[in-house]
PDB file of N, CA and C in Angstrom:
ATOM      1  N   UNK A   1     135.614 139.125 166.805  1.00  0.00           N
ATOM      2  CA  UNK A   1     134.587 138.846 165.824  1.00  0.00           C
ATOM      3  C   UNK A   1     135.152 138.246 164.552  1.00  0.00           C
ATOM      4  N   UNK A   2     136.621 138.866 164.234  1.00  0.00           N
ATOM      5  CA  UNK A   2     137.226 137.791 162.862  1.00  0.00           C
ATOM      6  C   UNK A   2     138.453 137.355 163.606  1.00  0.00           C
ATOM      7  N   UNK A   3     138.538 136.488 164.216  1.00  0.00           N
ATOM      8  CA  UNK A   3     139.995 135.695 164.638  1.00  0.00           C
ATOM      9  C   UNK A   3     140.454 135.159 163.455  1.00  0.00           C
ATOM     10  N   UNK A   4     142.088 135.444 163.452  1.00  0.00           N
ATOM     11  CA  UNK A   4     142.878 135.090 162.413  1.00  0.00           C
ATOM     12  C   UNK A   4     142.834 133.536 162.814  1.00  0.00           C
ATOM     13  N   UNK A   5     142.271 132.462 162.637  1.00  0.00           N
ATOM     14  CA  UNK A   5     142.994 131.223 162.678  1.00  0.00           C
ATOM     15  C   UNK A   5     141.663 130.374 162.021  1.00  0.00           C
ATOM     16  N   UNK A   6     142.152 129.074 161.121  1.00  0.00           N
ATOM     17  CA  UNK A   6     141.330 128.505 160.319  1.00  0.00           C
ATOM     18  C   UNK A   6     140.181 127.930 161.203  1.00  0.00           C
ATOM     19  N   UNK A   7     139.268 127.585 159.714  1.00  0.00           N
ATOM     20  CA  UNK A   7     138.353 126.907 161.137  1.00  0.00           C
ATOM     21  C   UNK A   7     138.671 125.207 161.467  1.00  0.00           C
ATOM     22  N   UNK A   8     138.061 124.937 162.706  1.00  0.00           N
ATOM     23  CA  UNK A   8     138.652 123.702 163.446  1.00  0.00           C
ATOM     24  C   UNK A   8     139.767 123.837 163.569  1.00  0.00           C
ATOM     25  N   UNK A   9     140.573 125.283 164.340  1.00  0.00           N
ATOM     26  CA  UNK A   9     141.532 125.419 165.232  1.00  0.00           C
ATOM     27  C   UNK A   9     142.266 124.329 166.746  1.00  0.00           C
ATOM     28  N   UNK A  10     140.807 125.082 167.102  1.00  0.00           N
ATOM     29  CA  UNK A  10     141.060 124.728 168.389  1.00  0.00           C
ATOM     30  C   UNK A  10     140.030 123.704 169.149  1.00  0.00           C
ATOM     31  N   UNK A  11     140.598 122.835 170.063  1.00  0.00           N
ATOM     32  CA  UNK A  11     139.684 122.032 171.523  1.00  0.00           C
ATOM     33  C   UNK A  11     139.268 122.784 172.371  1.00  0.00           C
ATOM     34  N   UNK A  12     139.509 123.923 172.872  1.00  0.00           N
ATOM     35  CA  UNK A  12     138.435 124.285 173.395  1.00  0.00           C
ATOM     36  C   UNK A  12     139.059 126.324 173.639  1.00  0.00           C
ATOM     37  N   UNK A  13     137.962 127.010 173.598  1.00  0.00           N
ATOM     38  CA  UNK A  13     137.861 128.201 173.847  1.00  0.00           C
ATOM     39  C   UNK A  13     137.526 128.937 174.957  1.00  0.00           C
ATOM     40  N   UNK A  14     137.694 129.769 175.599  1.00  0.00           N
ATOM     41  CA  UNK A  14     137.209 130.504 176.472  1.00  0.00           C
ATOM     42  C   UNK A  14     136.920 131.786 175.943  1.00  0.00           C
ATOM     43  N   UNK A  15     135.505 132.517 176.385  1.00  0.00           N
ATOM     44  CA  UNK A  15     134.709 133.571 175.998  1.00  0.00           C
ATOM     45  C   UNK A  15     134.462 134.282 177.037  1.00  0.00           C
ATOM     46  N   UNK A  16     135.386 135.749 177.736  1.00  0.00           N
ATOM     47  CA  UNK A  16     134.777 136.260 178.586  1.00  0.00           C
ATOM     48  C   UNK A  16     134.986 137.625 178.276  1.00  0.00           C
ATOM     49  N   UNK A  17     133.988 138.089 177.226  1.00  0.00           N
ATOM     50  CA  UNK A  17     133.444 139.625 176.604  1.00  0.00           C
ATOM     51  C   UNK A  17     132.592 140.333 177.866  1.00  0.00           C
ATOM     52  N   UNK A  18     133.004 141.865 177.380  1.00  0.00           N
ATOM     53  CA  UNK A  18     132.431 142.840 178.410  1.00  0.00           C
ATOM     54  C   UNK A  18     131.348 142.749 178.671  1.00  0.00           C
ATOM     55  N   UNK A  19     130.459 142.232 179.383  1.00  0.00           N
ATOM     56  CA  UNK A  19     129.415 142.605 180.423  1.00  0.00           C
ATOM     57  C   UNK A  19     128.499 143.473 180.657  1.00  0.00           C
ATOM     58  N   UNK A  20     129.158 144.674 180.282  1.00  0.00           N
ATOM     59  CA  UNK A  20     128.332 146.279 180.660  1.00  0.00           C
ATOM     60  C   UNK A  20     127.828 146.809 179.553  1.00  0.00           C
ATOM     61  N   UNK A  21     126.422 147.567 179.398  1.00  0.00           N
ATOM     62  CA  UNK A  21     126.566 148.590 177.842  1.00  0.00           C
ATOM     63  C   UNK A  21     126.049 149.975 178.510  1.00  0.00           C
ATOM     64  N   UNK A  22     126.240 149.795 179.175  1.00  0.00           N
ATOM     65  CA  UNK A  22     125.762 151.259 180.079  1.00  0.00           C
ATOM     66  C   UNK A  22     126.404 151.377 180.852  1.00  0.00           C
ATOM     67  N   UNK A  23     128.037 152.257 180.699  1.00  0.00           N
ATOM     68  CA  UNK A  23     128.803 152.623 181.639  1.00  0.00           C
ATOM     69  C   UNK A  23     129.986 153.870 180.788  1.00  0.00           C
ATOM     70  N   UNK A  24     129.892 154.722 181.739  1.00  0.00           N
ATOM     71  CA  UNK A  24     131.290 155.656 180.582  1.00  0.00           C
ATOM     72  C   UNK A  24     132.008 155.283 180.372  1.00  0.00           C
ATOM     73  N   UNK A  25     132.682 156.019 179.036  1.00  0.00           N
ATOM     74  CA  UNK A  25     133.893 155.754 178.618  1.00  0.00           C
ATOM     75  C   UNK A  25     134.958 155.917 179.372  1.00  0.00           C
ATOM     76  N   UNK A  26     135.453 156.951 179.996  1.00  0.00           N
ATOM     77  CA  UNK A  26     135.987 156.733 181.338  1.00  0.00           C
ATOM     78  C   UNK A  26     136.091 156.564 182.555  1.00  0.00           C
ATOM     79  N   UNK A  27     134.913 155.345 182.732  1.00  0.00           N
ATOM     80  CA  UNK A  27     134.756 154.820 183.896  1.00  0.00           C
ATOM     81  C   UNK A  27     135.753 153.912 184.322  1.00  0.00           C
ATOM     82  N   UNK A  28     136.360 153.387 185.205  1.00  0.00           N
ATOM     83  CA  UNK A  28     137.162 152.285 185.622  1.00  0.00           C
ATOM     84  C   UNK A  28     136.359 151.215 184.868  1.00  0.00           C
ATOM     85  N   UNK A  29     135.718 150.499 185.162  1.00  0.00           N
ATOM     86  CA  UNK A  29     135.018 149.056 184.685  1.00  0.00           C
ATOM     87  C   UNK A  29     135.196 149.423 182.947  1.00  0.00           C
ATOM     88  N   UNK A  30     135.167 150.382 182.658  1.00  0.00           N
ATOM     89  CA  UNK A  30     135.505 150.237 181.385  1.00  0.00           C
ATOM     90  C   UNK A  30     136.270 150.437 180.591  1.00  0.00           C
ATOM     91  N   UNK A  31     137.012 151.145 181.302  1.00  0.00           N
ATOM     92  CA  UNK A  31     138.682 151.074 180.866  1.00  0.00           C
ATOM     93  C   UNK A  31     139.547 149.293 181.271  1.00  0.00           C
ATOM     94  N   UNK A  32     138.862 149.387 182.345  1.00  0.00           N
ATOM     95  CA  UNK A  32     139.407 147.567 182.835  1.00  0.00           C
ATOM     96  C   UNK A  32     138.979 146.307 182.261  1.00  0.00           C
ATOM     97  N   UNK A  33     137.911 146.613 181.481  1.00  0.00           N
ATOM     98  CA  UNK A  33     137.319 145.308 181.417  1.00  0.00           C
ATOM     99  C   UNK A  33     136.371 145.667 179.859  1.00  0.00           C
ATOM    100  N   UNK A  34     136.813 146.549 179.429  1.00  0.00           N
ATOM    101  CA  UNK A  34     135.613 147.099 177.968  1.00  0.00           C
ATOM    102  C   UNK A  34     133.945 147.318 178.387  1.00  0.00           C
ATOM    103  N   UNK A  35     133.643 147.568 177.409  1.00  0.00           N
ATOM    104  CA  UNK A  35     131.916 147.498 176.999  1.00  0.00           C
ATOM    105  C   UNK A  35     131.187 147.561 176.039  1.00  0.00           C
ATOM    106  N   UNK A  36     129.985 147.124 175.892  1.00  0.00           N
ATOM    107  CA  UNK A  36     129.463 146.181 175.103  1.00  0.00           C
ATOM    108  C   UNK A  36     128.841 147.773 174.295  1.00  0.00           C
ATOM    109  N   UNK A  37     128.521 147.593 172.827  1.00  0.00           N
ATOM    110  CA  UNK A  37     128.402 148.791 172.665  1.00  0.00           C
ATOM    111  C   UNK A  37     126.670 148.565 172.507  1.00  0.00           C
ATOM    112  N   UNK A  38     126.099 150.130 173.263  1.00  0.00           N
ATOM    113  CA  UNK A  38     124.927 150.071 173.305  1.00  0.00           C
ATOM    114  C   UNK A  38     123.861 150.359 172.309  1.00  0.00           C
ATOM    115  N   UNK A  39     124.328 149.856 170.906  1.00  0.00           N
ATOM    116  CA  UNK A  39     123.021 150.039 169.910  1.00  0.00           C
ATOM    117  C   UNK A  39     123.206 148.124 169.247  1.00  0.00           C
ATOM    118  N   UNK A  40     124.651 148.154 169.381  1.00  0.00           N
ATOM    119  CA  UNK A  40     125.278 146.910 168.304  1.00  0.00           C
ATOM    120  C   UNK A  40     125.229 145.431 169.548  1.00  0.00           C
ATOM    121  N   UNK A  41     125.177 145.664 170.853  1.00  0.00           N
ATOM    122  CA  UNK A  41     125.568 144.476 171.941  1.00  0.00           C
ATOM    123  C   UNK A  41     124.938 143.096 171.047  1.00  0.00           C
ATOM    124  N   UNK A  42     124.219 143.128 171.055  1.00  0.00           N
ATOM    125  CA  UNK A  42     123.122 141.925 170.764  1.00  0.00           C
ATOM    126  C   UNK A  42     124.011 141.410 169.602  1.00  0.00           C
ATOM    127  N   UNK A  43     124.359 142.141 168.504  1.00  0.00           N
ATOM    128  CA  UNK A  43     124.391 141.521 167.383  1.00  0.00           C
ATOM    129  C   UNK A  43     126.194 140.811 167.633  1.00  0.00           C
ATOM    130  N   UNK A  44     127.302 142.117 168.191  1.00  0.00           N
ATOM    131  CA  UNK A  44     128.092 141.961 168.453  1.00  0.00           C
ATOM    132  C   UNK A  44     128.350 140.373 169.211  1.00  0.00           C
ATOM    133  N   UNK A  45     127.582 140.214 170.284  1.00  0.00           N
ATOM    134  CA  UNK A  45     127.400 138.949 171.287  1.00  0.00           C
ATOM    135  C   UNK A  45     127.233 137.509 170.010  1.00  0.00           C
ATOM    136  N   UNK A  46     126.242 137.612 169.242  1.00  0.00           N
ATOM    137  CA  UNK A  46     125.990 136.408 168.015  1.00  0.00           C
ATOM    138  C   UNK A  46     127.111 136.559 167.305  1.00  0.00           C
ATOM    139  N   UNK A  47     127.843 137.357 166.980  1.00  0.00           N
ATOM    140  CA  UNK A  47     128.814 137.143 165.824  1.00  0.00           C
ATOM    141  C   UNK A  47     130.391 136.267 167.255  1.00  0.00           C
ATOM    142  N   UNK A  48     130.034 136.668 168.079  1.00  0.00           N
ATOM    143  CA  UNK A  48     131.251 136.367 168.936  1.00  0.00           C
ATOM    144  C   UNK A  48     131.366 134.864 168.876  1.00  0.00           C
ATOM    145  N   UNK A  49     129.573 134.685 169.048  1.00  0.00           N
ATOM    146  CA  UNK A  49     129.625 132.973 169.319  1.00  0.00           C
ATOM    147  C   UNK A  49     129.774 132.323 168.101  1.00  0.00           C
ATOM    148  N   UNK A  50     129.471 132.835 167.167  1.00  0.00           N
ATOM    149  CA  UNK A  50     129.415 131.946 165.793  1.00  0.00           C
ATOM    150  C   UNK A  50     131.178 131.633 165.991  1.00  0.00           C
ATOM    151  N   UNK A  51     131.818 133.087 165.800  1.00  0.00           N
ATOM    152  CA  UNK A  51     133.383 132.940 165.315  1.00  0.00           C
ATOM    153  C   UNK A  51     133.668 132.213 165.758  1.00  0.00           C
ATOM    154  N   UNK A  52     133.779 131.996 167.762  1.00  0.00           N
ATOM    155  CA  UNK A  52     134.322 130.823 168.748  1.00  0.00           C
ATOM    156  C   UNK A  52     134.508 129.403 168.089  1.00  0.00           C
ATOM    157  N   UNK A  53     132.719 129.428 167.731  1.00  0.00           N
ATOM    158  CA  UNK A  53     132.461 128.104 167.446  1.00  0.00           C
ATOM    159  C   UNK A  53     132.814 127.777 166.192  1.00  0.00           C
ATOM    160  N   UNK A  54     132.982 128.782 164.715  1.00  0.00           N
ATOM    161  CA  UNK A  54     134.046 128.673 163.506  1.00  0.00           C
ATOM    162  C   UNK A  54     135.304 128.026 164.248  1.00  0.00           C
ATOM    163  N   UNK A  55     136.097 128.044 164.923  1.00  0.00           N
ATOM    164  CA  UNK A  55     137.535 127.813 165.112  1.00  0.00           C
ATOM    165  C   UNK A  55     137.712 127.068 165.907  1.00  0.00           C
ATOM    166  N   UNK A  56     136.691 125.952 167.021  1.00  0.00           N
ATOM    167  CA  UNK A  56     136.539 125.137 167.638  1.00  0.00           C
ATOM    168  C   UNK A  56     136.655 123.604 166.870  1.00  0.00           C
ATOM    169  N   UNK A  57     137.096 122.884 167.118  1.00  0.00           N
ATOM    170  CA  UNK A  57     137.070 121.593 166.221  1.00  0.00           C
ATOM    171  C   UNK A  57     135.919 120.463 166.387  1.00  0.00           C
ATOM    172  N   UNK A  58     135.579 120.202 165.349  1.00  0.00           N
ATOM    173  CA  UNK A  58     134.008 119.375 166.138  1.00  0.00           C
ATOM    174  C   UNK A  58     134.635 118.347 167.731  1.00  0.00           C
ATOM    175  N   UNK A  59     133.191 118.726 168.396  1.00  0.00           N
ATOM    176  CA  UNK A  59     133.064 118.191 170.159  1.00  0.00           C
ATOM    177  C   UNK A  59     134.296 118.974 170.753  1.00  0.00           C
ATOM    178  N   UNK A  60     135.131 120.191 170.112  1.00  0.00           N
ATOM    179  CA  UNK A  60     135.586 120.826 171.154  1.00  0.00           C
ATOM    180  C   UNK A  60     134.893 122.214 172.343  1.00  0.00           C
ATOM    181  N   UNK A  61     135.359 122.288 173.091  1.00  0.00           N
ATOM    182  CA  UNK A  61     134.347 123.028 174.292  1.00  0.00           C
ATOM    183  C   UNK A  61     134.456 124.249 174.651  1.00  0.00           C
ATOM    184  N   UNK A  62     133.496 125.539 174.216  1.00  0.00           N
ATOM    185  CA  UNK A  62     133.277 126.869 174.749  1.00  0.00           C
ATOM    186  C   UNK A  62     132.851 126.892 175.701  1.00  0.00           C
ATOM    187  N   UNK A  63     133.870 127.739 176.582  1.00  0.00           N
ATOM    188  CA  UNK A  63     134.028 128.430 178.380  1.00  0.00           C
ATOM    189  C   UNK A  63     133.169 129.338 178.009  1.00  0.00           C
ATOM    190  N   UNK A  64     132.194 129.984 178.585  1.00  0.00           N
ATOM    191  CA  UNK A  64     131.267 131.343 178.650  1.00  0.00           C
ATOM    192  C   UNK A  64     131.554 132.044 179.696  1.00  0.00           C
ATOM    193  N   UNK A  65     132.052 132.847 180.384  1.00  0.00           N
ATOM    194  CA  UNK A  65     131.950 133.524 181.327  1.00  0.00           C
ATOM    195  C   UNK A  65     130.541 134.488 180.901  1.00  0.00           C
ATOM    196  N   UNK A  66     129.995 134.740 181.816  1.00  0.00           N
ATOM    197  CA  UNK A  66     129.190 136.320 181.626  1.00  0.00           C
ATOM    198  C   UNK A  66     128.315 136.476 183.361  1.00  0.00           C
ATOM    199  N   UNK A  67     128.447 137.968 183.580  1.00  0.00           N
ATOM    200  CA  UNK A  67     127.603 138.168 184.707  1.00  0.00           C
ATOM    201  C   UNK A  67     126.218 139.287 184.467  1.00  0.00           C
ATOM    202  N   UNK A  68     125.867 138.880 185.065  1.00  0.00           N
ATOM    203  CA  UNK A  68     124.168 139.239 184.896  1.00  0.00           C
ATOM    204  C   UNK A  68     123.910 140.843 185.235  1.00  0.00           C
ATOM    205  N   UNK A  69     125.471 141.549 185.776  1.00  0.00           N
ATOM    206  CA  UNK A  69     124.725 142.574 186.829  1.00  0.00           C
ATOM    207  C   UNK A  69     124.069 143.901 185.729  1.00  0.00           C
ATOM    208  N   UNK A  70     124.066 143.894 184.342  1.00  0.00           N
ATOM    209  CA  UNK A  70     123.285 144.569 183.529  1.00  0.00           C
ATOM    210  C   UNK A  70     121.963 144.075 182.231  1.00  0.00           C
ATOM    211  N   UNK A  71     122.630 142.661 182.031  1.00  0.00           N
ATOM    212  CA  UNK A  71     121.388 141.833 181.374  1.00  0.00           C
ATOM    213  C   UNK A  71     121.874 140.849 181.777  1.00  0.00           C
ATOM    214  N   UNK A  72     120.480 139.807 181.326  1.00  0.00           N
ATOM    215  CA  UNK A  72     120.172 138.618 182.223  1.00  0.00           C
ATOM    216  C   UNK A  72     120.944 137.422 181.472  1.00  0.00           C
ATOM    217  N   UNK A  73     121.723 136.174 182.131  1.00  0.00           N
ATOM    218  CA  UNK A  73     122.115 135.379 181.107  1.00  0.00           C
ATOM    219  C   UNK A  73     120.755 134.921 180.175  1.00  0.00           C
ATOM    220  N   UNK A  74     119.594 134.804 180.395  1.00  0.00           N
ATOM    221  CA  UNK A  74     118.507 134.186 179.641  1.00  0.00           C
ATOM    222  C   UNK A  74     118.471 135.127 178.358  1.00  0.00           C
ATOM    223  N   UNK A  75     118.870 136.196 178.022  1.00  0.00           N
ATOM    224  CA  UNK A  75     118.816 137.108 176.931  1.00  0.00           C
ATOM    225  C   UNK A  75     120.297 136.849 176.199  1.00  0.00           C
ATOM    226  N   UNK A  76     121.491 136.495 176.755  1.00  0.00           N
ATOM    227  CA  UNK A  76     122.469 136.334 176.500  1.00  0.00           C
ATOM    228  C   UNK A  76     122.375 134.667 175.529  1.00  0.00           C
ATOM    229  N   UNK A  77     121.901 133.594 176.210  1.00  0.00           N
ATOM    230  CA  UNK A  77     121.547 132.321 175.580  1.00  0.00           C
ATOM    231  C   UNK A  77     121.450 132.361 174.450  1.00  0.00           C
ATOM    232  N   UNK A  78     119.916 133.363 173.848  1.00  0.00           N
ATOM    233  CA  UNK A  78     119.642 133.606 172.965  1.00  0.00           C
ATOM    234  C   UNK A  78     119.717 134.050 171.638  1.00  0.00           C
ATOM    235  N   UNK A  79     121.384 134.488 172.110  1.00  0.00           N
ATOM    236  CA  UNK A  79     122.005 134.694 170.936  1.00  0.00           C
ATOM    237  C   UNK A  79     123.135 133.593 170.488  1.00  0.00           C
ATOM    238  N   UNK A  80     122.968 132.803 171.131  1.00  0.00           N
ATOM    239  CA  UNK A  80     123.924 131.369 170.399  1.00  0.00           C
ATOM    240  C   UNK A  80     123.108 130.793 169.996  1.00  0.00           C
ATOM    241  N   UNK A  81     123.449 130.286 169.026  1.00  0.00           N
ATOM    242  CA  UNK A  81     122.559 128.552 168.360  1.00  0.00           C
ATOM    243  C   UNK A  81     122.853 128.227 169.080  1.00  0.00           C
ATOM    244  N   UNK A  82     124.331 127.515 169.233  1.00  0.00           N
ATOM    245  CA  UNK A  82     123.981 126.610 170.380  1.00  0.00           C
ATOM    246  C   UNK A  82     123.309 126.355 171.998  1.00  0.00           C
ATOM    247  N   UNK A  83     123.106 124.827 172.099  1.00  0.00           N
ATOM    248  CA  UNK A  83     122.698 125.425 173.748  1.00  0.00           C
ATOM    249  C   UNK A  83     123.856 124.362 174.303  1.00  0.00           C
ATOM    250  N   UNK A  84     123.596 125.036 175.750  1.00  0.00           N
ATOM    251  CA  UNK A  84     124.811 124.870 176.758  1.00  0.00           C
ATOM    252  C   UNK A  84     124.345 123.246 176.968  1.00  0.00           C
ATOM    253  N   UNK A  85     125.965 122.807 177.332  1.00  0.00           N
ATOM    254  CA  UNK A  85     125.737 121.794 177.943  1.00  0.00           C
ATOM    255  C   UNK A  85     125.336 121.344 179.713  1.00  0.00           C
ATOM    256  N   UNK A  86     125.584 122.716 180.371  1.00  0.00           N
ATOM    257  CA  UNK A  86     125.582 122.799 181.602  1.00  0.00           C
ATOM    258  C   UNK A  86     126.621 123.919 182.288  1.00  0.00           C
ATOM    259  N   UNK A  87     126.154 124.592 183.072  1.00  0.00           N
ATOM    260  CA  UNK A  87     126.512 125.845 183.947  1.00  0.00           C
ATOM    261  C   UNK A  87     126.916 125.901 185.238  1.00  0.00           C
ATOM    262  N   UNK A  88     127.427 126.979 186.077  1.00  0.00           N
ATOM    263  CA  UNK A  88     127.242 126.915 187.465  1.00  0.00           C
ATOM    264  C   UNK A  88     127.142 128.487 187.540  1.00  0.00           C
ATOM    265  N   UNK A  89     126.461 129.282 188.386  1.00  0.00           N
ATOM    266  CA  UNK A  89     126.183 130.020 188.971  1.00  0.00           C
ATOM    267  C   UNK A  89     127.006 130.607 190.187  1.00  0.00           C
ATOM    268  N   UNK A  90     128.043 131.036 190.187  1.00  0.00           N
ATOM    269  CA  UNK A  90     128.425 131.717 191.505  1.00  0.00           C
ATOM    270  C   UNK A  90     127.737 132.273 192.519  1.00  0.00           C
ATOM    271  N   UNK A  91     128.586 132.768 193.709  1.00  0.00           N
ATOM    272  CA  UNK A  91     127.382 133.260 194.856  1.00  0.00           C
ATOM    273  C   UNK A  91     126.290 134.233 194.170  1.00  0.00           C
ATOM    274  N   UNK A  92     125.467 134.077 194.481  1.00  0.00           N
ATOM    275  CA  UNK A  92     124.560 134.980 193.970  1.00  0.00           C
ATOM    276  C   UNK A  92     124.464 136.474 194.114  1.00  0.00           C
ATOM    277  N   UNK A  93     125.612 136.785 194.847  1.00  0.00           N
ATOM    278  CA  UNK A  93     126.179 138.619 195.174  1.00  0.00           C
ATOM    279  C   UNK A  93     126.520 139.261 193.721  1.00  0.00           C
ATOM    280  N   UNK A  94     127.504 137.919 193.500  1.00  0.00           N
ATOM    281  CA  UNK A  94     127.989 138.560 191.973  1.00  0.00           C
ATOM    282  C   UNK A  94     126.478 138.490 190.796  1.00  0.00           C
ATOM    283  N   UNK A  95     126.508 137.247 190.419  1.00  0.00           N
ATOM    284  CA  UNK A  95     125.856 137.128 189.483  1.00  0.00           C
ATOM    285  C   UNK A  95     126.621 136.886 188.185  1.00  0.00           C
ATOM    286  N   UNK A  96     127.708 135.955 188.561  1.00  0.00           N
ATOM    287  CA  UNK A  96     128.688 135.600 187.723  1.00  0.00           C
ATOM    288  C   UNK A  96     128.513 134.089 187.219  1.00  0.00           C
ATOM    289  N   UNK A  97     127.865 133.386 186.278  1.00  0.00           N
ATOM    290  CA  UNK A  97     127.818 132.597 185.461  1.00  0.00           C
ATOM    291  C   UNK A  97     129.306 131.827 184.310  1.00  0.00           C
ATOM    292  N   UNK A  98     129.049 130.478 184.601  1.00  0.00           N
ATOM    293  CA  UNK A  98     130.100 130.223 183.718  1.00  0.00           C
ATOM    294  C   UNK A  98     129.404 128.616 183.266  1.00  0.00           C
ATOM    295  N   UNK A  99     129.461 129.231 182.145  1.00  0.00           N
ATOM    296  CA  UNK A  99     128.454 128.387 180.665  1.00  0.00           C
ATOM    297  C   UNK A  99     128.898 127.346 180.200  1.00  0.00           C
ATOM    298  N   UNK A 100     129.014 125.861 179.809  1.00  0.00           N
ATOM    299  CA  UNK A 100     129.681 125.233 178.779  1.00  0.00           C
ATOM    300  C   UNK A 100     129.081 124.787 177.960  1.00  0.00           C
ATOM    301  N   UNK A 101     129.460 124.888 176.543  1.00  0.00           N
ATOM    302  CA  UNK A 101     128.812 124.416 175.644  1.00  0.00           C
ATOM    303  C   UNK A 101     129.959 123.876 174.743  1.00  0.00           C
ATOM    304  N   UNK A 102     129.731 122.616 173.725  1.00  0.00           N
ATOM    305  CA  UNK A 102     130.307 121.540 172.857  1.00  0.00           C
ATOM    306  C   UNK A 102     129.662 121.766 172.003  1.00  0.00           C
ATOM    307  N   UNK A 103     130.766 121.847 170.428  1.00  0.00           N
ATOM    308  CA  UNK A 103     130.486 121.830 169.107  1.00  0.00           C
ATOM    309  C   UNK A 103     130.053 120.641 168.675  1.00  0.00           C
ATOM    310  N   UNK A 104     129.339 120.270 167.683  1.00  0.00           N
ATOM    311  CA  UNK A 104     128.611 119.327 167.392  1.00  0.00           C
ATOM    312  C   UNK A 104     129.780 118.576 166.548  1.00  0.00           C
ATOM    313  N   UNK A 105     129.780 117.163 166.373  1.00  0.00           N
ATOM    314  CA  UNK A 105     130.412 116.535 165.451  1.00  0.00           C
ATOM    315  C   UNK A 105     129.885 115.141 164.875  1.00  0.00           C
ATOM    316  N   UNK A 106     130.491 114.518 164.070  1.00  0.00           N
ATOM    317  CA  UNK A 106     130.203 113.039 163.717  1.00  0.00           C
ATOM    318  C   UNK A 106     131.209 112.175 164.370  1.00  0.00           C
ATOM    319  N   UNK A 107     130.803 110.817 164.115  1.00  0.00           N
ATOM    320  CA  UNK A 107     130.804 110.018 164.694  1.00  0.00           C
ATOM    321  C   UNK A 107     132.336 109.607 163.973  1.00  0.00           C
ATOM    322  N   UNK A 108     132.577 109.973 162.842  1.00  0.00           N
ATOM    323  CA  UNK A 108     133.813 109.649 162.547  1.00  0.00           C
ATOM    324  C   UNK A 108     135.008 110.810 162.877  1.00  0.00           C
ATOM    325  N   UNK A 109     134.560 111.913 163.254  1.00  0.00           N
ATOM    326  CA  UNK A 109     135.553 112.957 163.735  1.00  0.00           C
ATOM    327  C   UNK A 109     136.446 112.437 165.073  1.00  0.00           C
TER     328      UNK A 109
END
């Protein structure tokens, strides 16, 4: 949520935050992989994308990973300004999504 590095870091980012907000604390999946905390997820998820996109350099490109198997990517969208440039969908067993979206820039960048 505060990455140490200025903004217009980087060409491109990858984003693949925990998934779950309903799972124990010492569950495997969440010792392996974190979780989303269940009062703050929502807000936590918008501050993730803003930062990404703080440290992205204009027209550089955010990776999204996220899988659906506790909320839907359509609720997930909703918390970026931005919108994607285009997706793919894995087998549909998982429900594993992977998002891309490009920072906006000018024409002289």
């Amino acid at each position: 949520r505060d990455l140490p590095f200025p903004d217009g870091t980087f060409r491109m980012v990858v984003l693949d935050p925990p998934h779950l907000r309903h799972v124990g604390e010492n569950a495997y999946m969440a010792k392996k992989y974190g979780a989303l905390d269940p009062e703050m997820w929502q807000e936590d998820l918008r501050l993730m994308f803003r930062e990404c996109f703080r440290v992205l350099k204009p027209y550089g490109v955010l990776i999204f990973k996220w899988n659906e198997v506790q909320i839907p990517l359509s609720k997930i969208l909703k918390l970026c300004d931005e919108k994607p440039l285009f997706g793919n969908k894995q087998p549909k067993q998982t429900g594993t999504h992977w998002i891309v979206f490009m920072k906006a820039g000018t024409e002289e960048q």
